[in-house]
N, C-alpha and C. Protein backbone atom coordinates (compact mmCIF):
# COMPACT_ATOMS: atom_id res chain seq x y z
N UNK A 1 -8.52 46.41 -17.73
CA UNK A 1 -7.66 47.05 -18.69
C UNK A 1 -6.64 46.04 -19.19
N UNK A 2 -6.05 45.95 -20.44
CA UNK A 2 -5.82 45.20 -21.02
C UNK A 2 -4.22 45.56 -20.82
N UNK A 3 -3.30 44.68 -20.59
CA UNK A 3 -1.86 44.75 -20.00
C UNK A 3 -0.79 44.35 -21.36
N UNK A 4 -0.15 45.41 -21.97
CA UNK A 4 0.30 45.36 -22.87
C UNK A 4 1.97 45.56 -22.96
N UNK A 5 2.21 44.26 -23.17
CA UNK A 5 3.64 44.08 -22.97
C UNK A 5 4.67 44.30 -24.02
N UNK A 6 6.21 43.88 -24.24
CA UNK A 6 7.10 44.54 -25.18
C UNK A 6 6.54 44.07 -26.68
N UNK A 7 6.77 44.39 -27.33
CA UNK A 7 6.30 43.74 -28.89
C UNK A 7 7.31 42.72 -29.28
N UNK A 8 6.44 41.95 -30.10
CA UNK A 8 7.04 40.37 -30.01
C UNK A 8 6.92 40.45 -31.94
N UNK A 9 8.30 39.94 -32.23
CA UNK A 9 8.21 39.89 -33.84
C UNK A 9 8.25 38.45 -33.80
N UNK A 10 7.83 37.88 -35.06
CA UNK A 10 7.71 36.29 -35.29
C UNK A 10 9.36 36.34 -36.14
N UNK A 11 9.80 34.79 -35.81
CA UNK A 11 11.04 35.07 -36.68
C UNK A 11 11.22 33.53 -37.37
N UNK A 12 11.30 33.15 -38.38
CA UNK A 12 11.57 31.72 -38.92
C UNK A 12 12.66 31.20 -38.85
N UNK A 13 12.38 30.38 -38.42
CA UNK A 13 13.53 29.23 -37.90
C UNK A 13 14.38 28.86 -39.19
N UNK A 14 15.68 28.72 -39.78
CA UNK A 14 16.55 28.60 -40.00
C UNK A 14 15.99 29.31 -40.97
N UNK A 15 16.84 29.88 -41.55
CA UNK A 15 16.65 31.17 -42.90
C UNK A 15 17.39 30.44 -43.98
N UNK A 16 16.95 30.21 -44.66
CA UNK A 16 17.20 29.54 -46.50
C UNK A 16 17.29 30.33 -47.11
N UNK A 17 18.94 31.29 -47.12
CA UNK A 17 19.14 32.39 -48.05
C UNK A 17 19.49 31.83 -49.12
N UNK A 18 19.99 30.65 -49.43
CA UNK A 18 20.80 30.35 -50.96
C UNK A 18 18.62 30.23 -51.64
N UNK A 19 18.23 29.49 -51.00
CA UNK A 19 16.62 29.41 -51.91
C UNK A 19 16.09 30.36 -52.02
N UNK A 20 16.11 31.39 -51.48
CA UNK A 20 15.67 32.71 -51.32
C UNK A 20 16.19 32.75 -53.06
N UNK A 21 17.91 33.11 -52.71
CA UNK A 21 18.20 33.79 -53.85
C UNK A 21 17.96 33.20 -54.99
N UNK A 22 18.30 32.10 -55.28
CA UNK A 22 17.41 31.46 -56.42
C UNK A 22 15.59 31.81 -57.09
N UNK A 23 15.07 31.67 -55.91
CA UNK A 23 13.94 31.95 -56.20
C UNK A 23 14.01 33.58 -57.03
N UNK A 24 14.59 34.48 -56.51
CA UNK A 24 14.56 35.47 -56.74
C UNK A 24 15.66 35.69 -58.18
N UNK A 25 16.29 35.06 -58.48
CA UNK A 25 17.05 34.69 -60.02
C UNK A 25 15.83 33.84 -61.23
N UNK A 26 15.13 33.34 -60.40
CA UNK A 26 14.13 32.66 -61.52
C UNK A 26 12.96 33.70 -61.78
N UNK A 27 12.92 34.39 -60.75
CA UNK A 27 11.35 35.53 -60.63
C UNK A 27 12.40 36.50 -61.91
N UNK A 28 12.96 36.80 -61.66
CA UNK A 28 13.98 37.91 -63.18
C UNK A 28 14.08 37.33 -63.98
N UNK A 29 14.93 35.82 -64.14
CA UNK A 29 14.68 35.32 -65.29
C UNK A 29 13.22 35.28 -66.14
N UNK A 30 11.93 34.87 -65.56
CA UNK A 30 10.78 34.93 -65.97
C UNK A 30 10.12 36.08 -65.95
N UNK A 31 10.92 37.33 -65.35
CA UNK A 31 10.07 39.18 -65.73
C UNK A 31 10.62 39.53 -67.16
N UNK A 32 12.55 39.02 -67.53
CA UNK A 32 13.19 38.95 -69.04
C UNK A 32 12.52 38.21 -69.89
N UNK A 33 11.56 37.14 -69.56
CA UNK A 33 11.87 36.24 -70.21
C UNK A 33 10.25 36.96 -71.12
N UNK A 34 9.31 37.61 -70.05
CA UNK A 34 7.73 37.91 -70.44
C UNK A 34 8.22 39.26 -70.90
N UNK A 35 9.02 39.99 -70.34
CA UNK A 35 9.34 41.55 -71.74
C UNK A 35 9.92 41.02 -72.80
N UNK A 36 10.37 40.11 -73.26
CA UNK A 36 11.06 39.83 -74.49
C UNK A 36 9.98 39.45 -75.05
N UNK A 37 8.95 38.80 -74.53
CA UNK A 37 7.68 38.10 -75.39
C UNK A 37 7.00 39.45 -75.62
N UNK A 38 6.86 40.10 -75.19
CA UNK A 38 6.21 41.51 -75.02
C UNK A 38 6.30 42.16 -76.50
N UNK A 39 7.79 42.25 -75.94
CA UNK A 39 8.79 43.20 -77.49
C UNK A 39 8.06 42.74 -78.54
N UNK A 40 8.41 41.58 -78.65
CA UNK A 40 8.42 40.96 -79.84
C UNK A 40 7.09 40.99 -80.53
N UNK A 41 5.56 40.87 -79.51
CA UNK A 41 4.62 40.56 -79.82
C UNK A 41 4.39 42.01 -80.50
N UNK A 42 5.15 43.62 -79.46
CA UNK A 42 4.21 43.99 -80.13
C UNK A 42 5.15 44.86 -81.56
N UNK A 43 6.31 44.35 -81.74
CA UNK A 43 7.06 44.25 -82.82
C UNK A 43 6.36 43.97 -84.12
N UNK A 44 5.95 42.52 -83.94
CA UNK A 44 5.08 42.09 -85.08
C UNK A 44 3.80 42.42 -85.00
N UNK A 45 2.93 43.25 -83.95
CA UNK A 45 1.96 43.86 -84.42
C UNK A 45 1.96 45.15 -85.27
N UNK A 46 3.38 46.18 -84.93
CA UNK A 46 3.93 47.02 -85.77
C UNK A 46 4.01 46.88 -87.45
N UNK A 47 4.85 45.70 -87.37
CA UNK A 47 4.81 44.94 -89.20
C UNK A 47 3.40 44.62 -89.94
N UNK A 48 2.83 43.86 -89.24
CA UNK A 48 1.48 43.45 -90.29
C UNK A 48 0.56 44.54 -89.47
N UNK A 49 0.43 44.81 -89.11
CA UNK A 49 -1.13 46.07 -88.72
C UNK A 49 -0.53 47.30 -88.92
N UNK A 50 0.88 47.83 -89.23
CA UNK A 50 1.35 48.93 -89.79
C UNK A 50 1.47 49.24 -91.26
């Protein structure tokens, strides 16, 4: 029978919150940056195919 002991979480060694948050300021900057392309594209599909 298989002997099953406390549960073990993995944890990473020094935590890089300032890169974290950056990363996560560039991931928004580039979700604003692809709805604005969005808008726009389908803006001007409104004008000439309307």
């Amino acid at each position: 029978m298989a002997g099953h002991a406390g549960v073990e979480y993995a944890s990473a060694a020094g935590n890089d919150y300032p890169a974290h948050e950056q990363t996560y300021r560039s991931f928004l900057t580039l979700v604003k940056s692809v709805l604005a392309a969005i808008v726009v594209i389908v803006i001007l599909l409104a004008i000439f195919l309307g």
